[in-house]
C-alpha atoms as a PDB file:
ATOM      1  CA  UNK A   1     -11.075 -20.732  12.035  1.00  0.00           C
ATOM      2  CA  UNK A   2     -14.900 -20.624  12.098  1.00  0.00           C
ATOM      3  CA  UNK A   3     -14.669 -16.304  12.660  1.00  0.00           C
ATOM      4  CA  UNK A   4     -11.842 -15.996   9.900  1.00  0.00           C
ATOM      5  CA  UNK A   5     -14.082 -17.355   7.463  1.00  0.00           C
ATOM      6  CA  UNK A   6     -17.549 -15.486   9.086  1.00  0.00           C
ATOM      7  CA  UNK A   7     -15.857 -12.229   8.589  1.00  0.00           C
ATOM      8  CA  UNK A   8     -13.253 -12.989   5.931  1.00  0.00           C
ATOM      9  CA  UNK A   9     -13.374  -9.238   4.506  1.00  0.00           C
ATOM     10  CA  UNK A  10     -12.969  -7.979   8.388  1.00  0.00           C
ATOM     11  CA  UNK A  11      -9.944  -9.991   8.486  1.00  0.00           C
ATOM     12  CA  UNK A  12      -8.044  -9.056   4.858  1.00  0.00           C
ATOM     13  CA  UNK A  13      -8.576  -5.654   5.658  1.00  0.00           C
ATOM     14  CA  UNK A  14      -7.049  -5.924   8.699  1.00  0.00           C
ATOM     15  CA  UNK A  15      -4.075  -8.241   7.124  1.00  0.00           C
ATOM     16  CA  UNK A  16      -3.732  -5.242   4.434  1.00  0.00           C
ATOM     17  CA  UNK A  17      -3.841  -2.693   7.074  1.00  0.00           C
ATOM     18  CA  UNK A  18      -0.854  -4.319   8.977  1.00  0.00           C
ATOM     19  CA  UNK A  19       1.535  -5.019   5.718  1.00  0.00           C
ATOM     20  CA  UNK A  20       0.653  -1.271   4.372  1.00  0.00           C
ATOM     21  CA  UNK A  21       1.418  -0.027   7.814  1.00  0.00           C
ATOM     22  CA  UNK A  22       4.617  -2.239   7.774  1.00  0.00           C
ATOM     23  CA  UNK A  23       5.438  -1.636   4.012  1.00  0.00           C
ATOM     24  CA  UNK A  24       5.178   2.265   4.658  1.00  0.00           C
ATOM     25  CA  UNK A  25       7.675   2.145   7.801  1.00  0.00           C
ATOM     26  CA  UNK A  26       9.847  -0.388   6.244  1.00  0.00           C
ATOM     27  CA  UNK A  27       9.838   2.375   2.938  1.00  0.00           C
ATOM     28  CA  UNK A  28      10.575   5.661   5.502  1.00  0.00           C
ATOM     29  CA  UNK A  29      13.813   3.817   6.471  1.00  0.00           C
ATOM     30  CA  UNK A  30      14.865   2.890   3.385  1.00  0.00           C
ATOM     31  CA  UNK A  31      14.289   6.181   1.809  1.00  0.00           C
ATOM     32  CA  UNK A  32      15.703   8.894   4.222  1.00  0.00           C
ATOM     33  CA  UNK A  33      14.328  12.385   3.751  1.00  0.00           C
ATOM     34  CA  UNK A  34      11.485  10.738   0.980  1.00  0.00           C
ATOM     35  CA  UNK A  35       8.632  10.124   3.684  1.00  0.00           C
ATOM     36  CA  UNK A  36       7.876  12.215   6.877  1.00  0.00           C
ATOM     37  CA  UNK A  37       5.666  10.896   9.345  1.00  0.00           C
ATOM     38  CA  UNK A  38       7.222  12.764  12.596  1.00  0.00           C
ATOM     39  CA  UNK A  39       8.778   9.107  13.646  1.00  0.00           C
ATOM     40  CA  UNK A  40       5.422   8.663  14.678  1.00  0.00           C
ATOM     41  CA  UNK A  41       4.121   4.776  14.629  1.00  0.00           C
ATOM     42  CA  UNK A  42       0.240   6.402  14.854  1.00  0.00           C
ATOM     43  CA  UNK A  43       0.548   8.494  11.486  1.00  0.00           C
ATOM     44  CA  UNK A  44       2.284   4.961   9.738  1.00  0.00           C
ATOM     45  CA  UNK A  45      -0.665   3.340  11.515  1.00  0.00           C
ATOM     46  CA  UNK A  46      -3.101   5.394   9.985  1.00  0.00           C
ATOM     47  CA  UNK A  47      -1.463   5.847   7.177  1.00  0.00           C
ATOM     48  CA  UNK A  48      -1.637   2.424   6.586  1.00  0.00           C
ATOM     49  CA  UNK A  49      -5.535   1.873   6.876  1.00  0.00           C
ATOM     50  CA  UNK A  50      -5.669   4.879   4.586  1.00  0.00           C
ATOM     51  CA  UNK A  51      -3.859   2.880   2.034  1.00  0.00           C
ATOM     52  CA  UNK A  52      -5.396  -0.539   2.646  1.00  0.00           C
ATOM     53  CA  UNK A  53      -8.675   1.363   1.831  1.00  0.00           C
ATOM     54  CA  UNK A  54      -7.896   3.255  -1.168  1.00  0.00           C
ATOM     55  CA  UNK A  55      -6.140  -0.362  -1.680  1.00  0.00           C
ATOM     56  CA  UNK A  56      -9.679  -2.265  -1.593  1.00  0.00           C
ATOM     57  CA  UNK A  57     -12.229   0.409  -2.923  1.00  0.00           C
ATOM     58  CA  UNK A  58      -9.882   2.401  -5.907  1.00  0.00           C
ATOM     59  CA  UNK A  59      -7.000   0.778  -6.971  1.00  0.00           C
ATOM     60  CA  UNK A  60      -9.432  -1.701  -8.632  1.00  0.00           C
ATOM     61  CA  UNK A  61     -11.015   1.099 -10.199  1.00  0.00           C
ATOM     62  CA  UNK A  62      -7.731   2.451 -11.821  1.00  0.00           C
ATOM     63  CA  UNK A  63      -7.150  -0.790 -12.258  1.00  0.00           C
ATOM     64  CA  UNK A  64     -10.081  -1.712 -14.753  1.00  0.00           C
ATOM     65  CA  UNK A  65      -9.264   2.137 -16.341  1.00  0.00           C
ATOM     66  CA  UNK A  66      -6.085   1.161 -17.450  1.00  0.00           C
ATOM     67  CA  UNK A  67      -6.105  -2.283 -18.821  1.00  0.00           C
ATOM     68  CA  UNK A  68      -5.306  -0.707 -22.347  1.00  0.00           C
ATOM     69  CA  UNK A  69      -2.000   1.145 -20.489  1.00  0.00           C
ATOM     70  CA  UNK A  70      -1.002  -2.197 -18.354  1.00  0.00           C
ATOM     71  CA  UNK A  71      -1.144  -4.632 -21.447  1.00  0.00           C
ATOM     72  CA  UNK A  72       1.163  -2.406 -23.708  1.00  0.00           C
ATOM     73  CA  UNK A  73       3.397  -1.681 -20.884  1.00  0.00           C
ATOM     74  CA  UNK A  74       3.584  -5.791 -19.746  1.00  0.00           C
ATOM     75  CA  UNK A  75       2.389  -4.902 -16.666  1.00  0.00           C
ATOM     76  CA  UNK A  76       4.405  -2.111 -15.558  1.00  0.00           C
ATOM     77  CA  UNK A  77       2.279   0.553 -15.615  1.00  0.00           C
ATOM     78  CA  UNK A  78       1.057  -0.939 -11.983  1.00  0.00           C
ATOM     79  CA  UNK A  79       4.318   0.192 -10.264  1.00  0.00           C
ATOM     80  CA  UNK A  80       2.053   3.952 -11.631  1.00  0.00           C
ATOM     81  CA  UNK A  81      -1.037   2.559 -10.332  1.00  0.00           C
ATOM     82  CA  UNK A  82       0.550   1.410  -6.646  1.00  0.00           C
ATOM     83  CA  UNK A  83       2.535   5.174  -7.051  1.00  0.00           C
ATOM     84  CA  UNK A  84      -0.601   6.929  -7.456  1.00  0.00           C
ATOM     85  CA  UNK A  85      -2.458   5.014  -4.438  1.00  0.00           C
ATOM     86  CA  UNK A  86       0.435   5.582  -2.265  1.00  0.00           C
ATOM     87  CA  UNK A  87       0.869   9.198  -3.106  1.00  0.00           C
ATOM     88  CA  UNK A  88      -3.300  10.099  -2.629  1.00  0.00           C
ATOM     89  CA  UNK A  89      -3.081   8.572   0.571  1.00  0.00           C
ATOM     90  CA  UNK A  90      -0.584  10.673   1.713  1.00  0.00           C
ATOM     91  CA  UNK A  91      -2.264  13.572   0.099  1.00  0.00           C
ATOM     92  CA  UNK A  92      -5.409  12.431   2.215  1.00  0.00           C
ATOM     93  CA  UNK A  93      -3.418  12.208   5.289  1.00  0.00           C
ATOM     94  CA  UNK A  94      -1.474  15.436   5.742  1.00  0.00           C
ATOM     95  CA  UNK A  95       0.514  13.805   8.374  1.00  0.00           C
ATOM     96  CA  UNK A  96       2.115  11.324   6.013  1.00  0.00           C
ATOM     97  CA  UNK A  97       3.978  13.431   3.555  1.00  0.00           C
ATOM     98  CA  UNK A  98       6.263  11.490   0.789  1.00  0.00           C
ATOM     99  CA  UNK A  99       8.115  14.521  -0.935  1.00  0.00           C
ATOM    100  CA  UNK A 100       7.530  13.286  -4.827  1.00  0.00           C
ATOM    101  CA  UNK A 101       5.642  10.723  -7.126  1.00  0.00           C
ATOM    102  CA  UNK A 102       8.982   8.770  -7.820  1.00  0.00           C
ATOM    103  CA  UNK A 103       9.332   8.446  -3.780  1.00  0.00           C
ATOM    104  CA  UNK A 104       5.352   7.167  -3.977  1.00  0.00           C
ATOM    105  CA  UNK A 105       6.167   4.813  -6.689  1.00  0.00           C
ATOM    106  CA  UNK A 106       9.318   3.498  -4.996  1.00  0.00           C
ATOM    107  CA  UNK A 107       6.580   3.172  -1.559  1.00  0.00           C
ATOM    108  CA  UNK A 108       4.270   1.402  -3.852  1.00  0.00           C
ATOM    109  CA  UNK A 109       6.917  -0.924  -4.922  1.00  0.00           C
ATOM    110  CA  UNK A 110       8.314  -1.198  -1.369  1.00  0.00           C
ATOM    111  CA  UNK A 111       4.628  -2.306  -0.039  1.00  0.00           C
ATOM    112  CA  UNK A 112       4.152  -4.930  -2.761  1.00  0.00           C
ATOM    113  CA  UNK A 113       7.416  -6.863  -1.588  1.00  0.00           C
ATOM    114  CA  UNK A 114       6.279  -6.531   2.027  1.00  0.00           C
ATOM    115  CA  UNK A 115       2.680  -7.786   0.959  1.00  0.00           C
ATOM    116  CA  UNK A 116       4.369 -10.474  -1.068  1.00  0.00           C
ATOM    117  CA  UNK A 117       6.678 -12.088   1.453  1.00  0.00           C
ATOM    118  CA  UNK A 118       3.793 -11.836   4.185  1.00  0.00           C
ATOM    119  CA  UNK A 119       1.093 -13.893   2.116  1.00  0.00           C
ATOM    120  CA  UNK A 120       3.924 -16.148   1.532  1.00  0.00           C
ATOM    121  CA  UNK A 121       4.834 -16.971   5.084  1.00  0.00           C
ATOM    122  CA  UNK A 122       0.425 -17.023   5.917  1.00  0.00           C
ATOM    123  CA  UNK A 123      -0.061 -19.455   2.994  1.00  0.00           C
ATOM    124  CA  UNK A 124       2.724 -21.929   4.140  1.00  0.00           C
ATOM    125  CA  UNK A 125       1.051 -21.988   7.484  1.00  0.00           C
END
């Protein structure tokens, strides 16, 4: 317990890395043809520490940029901002191609249920 707390950011970043990674295989099943990554578990793997970085280091960014946009929308203009994320990091990795911004946004939304249910189950433990 000692090393989870001595390298606590070493250890969410690895926690994100494994629910994007799961969040962007569980999203190429459910939406045939949207995603290609050549049924390849190493471009979803590194797919998914793209995204768990752009996760940690921008999405806060575009985050703090569009307050003014996710007050008057009650909050949905995040499914945009998790859309966005999902689609540069598939733009940064040419491997990992989702066809169109509605397929990233549906990814995005897709991750955050994933991400959801797996801090559940860790914070029962």
């Amino acid at each position: 317990m000692a090393t989870i707390r001595q390298h606590g950011f070493t250890y969410k970043y690895f926690v994100r890395w494994i629910v994007s990674s799961l969040g962007l295989w569980i999203a190429a099943g459910l939406l045939h043809g949207a995603i290609n990554y050549q049924h390849s578990i190493g471009v979803i793997l590194i797919g998914g520490a793209i995204l768990a970085f752009l996760n940690a280091i921008i999405r806060p960014v575009l985050i703090v940029i569009s307050v003014p946009a996710i007050l008057l929308s009650l909050g949905l203009f995040m499914f945009i901002i998790n859309g966005a994320t999902v689609y540069l990091a598939s733009k940064l990795y040419a491997p990992l191609d989702i066809m169109s911004f509605g397929a990233a946004i549906l990814t995005g939304l897709i991750i955050s249920l994933v991400n959801y249910l797996v801090t559940a189950i860790l914070e029962t433990r």
